[in-house]
PDB file of N, CA and C in Angstrom:
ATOM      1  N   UNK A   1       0.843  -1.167   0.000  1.00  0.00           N
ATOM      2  CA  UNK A   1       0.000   0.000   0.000  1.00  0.00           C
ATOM      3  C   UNK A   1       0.895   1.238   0.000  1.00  0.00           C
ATOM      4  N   UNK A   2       0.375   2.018  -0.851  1.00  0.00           N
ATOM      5  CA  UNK A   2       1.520   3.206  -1.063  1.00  0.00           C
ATOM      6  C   UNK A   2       0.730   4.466  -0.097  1.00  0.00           C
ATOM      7  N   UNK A   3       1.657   4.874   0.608  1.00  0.00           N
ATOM      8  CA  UNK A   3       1.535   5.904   1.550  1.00  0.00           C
ATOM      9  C   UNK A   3       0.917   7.441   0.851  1.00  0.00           C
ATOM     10  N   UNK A   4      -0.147   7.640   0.144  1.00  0.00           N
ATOM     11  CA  UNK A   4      -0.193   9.498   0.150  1.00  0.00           C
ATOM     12  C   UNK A   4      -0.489  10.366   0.846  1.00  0.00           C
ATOM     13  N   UNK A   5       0.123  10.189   1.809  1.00  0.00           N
ATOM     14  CA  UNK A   5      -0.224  11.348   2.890  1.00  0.00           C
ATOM     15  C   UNK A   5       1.275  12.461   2.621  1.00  0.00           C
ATOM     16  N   UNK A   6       1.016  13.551   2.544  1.00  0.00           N
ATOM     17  CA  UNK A   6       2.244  14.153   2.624  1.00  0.00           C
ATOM     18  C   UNK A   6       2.444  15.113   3.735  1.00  0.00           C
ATOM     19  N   UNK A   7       3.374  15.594   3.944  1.00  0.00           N
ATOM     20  CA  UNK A   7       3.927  16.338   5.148  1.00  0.00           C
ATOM     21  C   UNK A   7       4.199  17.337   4.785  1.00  0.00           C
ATOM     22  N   UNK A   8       4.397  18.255   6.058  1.00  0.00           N
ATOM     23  CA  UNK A   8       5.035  19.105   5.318  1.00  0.00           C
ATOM     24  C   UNK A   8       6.043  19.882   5.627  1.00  0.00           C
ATOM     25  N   UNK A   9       6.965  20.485   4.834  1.00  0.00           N
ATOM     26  CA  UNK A   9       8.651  20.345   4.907  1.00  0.00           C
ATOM     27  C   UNK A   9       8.957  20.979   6.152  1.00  0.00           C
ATOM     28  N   UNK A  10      10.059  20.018   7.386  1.00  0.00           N
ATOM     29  CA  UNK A  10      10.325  20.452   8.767  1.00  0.00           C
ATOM     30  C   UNK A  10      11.652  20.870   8.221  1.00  0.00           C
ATOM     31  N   UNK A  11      11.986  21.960   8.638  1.00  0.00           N
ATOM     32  CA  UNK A  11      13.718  22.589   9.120  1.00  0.00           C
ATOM     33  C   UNK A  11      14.356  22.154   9.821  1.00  0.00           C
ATOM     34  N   UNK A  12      15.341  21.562  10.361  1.00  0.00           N
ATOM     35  CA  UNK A  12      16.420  20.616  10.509  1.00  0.00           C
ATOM     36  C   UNK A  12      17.597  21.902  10.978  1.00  0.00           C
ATOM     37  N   UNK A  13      17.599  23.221  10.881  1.00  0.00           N
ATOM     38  CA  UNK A  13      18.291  24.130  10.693  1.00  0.00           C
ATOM     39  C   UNK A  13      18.380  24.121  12.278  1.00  0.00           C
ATOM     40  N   UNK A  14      17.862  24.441  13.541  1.00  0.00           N
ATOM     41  CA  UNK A  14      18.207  25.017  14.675  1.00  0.00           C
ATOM     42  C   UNK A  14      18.875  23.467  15.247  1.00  0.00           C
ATOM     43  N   UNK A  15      18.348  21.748  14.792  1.00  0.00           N
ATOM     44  CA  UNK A  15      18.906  20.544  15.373  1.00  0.00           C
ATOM     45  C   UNK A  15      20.100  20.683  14.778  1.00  0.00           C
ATOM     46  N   UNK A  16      20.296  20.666  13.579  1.00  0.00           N
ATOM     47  CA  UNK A  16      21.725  20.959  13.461  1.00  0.00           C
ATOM     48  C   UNK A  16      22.807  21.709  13.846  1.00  0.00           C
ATOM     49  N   UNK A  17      22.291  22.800  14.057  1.00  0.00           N
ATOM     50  CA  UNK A  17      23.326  23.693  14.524  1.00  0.00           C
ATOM     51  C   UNK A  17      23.618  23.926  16.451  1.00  0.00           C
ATOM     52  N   UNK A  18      22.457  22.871  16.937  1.00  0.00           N
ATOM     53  CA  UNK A  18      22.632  22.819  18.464  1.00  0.00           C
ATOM     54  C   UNK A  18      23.304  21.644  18.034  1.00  0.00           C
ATOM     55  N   UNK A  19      23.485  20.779  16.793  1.00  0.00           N
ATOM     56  CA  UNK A  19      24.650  19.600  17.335  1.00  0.00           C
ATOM     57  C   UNK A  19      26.187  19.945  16.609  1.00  0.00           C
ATOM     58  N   UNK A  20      25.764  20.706  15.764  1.00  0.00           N
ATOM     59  CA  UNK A  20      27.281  21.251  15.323  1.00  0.00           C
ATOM     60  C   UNK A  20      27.518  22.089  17.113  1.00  0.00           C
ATOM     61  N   UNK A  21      27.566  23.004  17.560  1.00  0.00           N
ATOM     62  CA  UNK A  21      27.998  23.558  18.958  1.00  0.00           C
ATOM     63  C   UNK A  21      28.472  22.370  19.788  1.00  0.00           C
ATOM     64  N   UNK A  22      27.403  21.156  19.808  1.00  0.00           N
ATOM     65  CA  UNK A  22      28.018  20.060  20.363  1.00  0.00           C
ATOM     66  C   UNK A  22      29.120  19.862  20.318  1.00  0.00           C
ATOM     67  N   UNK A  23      29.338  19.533  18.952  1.00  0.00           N
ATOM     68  CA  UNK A  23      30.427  19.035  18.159  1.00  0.00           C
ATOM     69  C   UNK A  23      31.571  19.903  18.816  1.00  0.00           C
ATOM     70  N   UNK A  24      31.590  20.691  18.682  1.00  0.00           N
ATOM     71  CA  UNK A  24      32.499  22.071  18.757  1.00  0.00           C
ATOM     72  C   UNK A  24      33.164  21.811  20.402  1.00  0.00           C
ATOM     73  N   UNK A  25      31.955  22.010  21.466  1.00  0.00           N
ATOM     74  CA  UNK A  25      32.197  21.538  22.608  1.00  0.00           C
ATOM     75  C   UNK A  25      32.996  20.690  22.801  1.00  0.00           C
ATOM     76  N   UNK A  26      32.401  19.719  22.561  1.00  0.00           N
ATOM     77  CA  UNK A  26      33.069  18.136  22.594  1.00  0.00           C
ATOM     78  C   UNK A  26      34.296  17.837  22.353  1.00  0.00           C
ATOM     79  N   UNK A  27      34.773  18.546  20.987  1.00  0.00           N
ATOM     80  CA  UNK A  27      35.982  18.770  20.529  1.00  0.00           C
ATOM     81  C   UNK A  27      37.048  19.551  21.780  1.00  0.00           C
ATOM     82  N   UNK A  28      36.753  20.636  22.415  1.00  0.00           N
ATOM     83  CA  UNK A  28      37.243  20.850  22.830  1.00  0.00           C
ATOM     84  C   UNK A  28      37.798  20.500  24.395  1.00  0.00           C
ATOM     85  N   UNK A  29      36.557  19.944  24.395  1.00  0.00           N
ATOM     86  CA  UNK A  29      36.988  18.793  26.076  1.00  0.00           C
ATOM     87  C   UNK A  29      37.987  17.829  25.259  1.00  0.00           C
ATOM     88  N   UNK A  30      37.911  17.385  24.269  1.00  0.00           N
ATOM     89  CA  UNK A  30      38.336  15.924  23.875  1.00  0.00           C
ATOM     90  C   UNK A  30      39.898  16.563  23.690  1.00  0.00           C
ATOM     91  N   UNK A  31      40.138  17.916  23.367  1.00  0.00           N
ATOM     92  CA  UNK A  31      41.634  18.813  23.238  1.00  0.00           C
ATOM     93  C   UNK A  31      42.077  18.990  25.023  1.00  0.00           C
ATOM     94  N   UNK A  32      41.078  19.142  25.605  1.00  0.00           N
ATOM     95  CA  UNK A  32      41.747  19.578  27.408  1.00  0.00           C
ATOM     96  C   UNK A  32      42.272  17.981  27.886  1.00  0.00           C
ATOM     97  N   UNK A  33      41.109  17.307  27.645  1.00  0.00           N
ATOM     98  CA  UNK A  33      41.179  15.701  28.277  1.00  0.00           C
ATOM     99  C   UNK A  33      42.530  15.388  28.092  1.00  0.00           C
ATOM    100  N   UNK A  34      42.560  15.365  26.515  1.00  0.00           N
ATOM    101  CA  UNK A  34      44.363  15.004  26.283  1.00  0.00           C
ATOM    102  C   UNK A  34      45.576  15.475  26.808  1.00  0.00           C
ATOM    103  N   UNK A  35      45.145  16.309  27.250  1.00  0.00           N
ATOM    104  CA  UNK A  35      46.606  16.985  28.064  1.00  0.00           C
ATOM    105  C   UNK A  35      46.794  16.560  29.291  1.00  0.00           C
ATOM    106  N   UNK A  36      45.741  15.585  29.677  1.00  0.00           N
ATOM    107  CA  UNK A  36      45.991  15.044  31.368  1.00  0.00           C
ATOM    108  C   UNK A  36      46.606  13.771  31.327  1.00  0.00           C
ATOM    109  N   UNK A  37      47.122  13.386  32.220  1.00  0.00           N
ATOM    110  CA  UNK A  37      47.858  12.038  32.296  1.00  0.00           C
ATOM    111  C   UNK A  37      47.018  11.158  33.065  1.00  0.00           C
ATOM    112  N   UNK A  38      45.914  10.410  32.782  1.00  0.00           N
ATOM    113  CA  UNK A  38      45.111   9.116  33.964  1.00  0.00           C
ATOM    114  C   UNK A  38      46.248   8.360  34.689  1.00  0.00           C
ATOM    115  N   UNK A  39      47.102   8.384  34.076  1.00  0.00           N
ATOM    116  CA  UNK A  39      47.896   7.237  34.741  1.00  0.00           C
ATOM    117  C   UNK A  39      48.115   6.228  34.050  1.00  0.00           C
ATOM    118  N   UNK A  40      47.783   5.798  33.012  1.00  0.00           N
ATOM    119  CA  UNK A  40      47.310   4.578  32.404  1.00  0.00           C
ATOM    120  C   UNK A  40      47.089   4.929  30.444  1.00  0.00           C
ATOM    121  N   UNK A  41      48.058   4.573  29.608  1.00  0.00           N
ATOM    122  CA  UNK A  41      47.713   4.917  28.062  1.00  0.00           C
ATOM    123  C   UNK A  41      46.181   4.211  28.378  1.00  0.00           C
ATOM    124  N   UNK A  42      46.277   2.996  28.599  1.00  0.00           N
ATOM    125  CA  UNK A  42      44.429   2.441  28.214  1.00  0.00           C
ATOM    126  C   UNK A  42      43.132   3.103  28.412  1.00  0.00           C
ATOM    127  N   UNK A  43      43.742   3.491  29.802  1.00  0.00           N
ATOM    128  CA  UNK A  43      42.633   4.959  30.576  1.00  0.00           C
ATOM    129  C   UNK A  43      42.550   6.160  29.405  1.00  0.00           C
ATOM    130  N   UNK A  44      43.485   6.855  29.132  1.00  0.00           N
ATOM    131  CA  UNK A  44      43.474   7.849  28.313  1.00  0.00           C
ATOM    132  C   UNK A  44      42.987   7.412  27.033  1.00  0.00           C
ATOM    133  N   UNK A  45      42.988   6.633  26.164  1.00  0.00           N
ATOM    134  CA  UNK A  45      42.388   6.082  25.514  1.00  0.00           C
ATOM    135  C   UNK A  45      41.006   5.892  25.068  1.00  0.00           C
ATOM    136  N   UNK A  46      40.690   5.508  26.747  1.00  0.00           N
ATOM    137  CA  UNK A  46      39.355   4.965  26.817  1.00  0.00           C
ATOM    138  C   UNK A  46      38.445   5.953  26.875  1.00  0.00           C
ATOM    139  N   UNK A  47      38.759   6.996  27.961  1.00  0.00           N
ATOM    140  CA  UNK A  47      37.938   8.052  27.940  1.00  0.00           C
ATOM    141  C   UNK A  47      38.197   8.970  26.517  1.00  0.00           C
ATOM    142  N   UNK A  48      39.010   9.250  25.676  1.00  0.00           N
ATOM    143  CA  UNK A  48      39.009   9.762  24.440  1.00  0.00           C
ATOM    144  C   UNK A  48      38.226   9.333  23.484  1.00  0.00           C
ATOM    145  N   UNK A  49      38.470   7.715  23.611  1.00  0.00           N
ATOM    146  CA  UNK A  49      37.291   6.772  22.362  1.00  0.00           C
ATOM    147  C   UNK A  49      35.646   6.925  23.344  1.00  0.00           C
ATOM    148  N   UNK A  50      35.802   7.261  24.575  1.00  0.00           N
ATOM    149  CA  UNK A  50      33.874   7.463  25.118  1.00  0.00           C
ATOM    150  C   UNK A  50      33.467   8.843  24.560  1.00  0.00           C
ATOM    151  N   UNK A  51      34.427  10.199  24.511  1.00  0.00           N
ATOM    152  CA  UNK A  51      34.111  11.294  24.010  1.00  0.00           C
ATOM    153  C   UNK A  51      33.897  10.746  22.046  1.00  0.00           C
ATOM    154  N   UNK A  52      34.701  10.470  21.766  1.00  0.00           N
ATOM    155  CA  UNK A  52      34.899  10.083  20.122  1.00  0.00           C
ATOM    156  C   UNK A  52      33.515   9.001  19.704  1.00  0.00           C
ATOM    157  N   UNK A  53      33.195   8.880  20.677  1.00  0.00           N
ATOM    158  CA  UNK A  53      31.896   8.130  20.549  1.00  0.00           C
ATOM    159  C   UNK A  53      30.636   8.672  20.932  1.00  0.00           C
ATOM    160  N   UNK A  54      30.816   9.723  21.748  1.00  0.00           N
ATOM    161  CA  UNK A  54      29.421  10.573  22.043  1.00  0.00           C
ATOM    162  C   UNK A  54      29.344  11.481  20.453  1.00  0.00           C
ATOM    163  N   UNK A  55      30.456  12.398  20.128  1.00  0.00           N
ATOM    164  CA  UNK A  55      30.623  12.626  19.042  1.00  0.00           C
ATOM    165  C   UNK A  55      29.618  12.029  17.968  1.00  0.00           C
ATOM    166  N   UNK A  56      29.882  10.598  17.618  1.00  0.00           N
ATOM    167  CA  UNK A  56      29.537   9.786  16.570  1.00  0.00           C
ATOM    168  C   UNK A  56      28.442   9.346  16.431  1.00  0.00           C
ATOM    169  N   UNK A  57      28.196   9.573  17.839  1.00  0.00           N
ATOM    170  CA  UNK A  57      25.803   9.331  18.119  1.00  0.00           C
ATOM    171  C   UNK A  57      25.593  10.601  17.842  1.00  0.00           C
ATOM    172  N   UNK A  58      26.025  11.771  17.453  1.00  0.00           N
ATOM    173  CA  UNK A  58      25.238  13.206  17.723  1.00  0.00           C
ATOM    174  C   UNK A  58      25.683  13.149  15.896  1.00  0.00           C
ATOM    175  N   UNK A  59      26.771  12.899  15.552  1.00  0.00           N
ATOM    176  CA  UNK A  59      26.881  12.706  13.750  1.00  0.00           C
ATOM    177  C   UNK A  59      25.484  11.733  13.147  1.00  0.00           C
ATOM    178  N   UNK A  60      25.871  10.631  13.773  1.00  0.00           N
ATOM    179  CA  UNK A  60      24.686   9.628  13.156  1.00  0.00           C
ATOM    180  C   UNK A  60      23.404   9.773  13.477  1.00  0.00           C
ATOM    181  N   UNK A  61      22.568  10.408  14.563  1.00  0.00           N
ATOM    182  CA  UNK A  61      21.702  10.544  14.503  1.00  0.00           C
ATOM    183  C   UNK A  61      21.209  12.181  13.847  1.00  0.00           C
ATOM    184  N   UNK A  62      22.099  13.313  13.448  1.00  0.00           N
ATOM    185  CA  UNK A  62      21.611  14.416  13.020  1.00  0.00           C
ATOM    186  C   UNK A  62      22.022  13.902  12.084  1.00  0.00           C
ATOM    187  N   UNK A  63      23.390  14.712  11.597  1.00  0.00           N
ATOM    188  CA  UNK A  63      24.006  14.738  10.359  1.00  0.00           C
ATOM    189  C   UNK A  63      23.714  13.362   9.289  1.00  0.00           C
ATOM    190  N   UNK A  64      23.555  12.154   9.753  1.00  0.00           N
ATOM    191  CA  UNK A  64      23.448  11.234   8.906  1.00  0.00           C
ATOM    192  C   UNK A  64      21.511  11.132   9.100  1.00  0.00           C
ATOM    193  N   UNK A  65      20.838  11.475   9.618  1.00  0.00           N
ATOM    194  CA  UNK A  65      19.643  11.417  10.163  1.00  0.00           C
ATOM    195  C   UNK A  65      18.700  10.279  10.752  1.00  0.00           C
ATOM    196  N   UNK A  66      19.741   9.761  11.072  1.00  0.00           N
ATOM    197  CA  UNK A  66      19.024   8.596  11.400  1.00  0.00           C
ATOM    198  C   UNK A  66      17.582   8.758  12.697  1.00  0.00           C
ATOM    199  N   UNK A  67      17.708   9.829  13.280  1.00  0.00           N
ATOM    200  CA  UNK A  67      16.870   9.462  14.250  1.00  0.00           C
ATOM    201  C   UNK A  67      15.338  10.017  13.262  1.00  0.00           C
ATOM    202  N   UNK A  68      15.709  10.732  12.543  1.00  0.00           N
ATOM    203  CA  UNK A  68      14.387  10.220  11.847  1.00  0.00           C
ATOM    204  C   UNK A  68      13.988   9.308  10.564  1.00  0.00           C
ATOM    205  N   UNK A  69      14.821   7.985  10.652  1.00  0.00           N
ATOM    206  CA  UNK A  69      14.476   7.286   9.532  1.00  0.00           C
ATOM    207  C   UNK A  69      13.495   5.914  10.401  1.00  0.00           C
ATOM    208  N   UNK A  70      13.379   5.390   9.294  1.00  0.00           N
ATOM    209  CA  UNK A  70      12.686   3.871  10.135  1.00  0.00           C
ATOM    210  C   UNK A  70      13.287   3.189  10.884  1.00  0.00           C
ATOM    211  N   UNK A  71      12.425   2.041  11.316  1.00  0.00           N
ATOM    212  CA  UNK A  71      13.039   1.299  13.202  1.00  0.00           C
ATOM    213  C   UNK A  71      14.019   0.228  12.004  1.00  0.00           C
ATOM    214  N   UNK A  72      13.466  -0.376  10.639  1.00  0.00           N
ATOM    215  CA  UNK A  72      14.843  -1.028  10.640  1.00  0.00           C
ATOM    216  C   UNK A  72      16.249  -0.679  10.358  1.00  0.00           C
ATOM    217  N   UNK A  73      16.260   0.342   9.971  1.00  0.00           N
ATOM    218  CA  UNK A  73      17.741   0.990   9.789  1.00  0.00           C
ATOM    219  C   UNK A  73      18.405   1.132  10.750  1.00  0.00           C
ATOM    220  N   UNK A  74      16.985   1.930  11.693  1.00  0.00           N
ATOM    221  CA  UNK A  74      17.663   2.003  13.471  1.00  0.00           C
ATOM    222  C   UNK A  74      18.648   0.816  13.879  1.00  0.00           C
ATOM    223  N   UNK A  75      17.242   0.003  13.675  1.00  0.00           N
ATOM    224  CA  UNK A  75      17.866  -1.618  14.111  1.00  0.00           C
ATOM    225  C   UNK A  75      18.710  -1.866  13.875  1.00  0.00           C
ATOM    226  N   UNK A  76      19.353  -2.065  11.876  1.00  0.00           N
ATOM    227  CA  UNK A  76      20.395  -2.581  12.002  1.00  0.00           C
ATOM    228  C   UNK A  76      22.083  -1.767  12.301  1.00  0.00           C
ATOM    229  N   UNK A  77      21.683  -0.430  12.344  1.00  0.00           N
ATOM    230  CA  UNK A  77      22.653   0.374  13.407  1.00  0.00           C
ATOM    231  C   UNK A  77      23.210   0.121  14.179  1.00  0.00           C
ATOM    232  N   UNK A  78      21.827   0.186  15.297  1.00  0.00           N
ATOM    233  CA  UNK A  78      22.332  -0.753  16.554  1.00  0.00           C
ATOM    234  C   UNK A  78      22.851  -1.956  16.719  1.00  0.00           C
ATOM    235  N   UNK A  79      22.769  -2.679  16.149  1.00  0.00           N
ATOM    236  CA  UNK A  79      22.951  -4.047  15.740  1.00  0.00           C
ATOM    237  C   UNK A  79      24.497  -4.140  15.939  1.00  0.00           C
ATOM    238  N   UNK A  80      25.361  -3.329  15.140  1.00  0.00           N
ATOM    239  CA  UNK A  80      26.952  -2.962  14.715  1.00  0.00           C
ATOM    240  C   UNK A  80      27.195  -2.452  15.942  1.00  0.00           C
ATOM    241  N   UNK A  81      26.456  -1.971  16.767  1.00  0.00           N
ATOM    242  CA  UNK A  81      27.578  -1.202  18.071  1.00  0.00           C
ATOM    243  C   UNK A  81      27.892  -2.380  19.038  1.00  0.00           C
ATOM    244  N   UNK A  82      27.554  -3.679  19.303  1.00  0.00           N
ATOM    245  CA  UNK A  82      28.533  -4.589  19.911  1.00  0.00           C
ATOM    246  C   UNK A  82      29.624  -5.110  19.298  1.00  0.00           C
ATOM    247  N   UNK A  83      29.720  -5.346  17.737  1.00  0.00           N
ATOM    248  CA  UNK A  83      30.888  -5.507  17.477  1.00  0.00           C
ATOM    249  C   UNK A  83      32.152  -4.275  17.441  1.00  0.00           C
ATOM    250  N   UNK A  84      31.179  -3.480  17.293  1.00  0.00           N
ATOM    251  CA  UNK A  84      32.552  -2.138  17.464  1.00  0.00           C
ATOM    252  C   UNK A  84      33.099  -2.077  18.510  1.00  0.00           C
ATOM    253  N   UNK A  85      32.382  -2.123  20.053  1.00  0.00           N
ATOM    254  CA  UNK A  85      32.926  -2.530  21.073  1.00  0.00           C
ATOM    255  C   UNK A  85      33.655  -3.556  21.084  1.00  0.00           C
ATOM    256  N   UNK A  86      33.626  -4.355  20.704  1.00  0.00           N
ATOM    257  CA  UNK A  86      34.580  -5.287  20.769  1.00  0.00           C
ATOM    258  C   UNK A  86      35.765  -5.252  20.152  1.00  0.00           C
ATOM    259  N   UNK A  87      35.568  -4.545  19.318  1.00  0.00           N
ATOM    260  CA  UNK A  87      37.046  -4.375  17.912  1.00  0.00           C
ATOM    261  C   UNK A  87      37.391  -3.801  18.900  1.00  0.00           C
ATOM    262  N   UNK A  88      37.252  -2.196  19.521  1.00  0.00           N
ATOM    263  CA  UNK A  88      37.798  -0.957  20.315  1.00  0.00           C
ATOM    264  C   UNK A  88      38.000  -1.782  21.341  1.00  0.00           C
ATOM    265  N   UNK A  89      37.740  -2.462  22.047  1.00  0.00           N
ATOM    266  CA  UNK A  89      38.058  -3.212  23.373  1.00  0.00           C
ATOM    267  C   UNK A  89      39.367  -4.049  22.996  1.00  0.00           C
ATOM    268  N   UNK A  90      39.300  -4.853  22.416  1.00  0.00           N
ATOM    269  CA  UNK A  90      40.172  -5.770  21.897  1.00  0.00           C
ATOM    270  C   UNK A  90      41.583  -4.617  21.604  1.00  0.00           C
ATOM    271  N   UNK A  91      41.459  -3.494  20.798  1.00  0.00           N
ATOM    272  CA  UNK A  91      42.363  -2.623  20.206  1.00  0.00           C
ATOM    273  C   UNK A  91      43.140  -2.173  21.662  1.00  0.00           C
ATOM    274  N   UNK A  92      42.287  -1.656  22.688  1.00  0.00           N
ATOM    275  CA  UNK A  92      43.213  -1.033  23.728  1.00  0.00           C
ATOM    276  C   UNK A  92      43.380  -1.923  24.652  1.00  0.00           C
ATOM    277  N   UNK A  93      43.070  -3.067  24.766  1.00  0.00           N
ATOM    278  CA  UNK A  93      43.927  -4.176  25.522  1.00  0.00           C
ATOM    279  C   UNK A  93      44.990  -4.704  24.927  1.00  0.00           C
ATOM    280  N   UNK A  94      45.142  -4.699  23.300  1.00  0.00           N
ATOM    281  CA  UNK A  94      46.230  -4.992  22.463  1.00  0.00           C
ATOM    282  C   UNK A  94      47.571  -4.001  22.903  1.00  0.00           C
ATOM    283  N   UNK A  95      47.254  -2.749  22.982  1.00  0.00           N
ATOM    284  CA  UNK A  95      47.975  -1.453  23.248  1.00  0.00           C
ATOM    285  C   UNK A  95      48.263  -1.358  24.391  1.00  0.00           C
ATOM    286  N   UNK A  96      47.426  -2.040  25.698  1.00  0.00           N
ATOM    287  CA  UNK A  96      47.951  -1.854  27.330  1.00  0.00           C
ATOM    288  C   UNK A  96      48.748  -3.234  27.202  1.00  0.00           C
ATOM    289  N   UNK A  97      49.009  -4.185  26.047  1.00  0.00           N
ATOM    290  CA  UNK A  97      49.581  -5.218  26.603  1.00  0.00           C
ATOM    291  C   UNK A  97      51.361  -5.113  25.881  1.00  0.00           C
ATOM    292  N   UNK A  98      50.958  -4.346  25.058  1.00  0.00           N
ATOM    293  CA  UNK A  98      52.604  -4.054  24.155  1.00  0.00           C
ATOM    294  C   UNK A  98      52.721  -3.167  25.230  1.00  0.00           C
ATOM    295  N   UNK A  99      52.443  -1.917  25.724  1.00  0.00           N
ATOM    296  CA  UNK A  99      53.215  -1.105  26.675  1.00  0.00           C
ATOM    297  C   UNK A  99      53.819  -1.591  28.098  1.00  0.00           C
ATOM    298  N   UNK A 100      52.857  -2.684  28.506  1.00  0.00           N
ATOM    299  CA  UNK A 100      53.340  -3.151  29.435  1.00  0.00           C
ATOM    300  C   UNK A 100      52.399  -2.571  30.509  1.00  0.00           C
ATOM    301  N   UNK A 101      51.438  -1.389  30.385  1.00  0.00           N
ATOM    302  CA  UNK A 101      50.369  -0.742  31.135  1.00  0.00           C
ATOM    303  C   UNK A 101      49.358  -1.734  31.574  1.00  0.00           C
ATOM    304  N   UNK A 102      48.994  -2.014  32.788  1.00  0.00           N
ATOM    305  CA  UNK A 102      47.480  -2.903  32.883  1.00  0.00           C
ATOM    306  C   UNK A 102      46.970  -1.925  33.671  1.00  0.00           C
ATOM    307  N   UNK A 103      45.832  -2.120  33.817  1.00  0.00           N
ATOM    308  CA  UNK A 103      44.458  -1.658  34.595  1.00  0.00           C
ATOM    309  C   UNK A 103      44.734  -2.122  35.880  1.00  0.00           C
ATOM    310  N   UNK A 104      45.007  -3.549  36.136  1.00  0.00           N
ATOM    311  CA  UNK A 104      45.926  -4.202  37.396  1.00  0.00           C
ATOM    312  C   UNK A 104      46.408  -4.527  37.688  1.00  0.00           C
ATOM    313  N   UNK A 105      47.537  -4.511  39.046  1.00  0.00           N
ATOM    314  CA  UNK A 105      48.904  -4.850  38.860  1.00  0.00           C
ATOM    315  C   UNK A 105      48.824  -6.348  39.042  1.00  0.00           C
ATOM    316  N   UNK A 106      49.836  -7.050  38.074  1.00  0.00           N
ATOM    317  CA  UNK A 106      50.029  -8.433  38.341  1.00  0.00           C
ATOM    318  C   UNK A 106      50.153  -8.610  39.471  1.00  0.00           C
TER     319      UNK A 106
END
C-alpha cells in the first residue's frame, strides 16, 4: 500500500546547529582531556574513544539522520555497536599489553 499522505517540509536548521555547537564543545573537552595524564595509556584512551563516541551518536543521529528514519535501519545500526565494542576493546587491551600498562597490577 503506497503511503499518500504528505507532510510538510520540517527545518532541521536550529537541530543541526545545536549539534554542530556540540560538536564544537566536545571537541574541545576531547583537546583539554588530552593533556591530562590518567595514569594509564588504556585509561586515556578509553575516555578519548567514550568522548569520540558521544561525538559519533550526535553525527549519526543528526548529520546522517538517522533518528528520523525507520526502526529497521535504526535496528540494524544498533545491531553494529557490539561488534565495534569489541574491535575498540580488543584494540586497547592490544595497546595496554605491548606497553606493558594494565588496569591491574600483576
Amino acid at each position: 500500500m503506497v503511503n499518500t499522505e504528505t507532510h510538510a517540509p520540517h527545518s532541521h536548521l536550529k537541530d543541526l546547529a545545536l549539534t554542530f555547537a556540540g560538536l564544537v564543545v566536545l571537541t574541545i573537552v576531547t583537546v583539554k582531556v588530552a593533556q591530562i595524564n590518567f595514569g594509564s595509556l588504556a585509561i586515556n584512551i578509553s575516555i578519548a574513544l567514550l568522548i569520540a563516541t558521544l561525538k559519533a551518536t550526535l553525527v549519526a543521529l543528526y548529520f546522517m539522520h538517522l533518528k528520523w528514519e525507520e526502526k529497521l535501519i535504526i535496528g540494524f545500526s544498533v545491531v553494529s555497536i557490539p561488534f565495534i565494542i569489541l574491535m575498540v576493546t580488543t584494540i586497547v587491551w592490544d595497546i595496554a599489553e605491548k606497553t606493558g600498562e594494565h588496569a591491574y597490577p600483576k
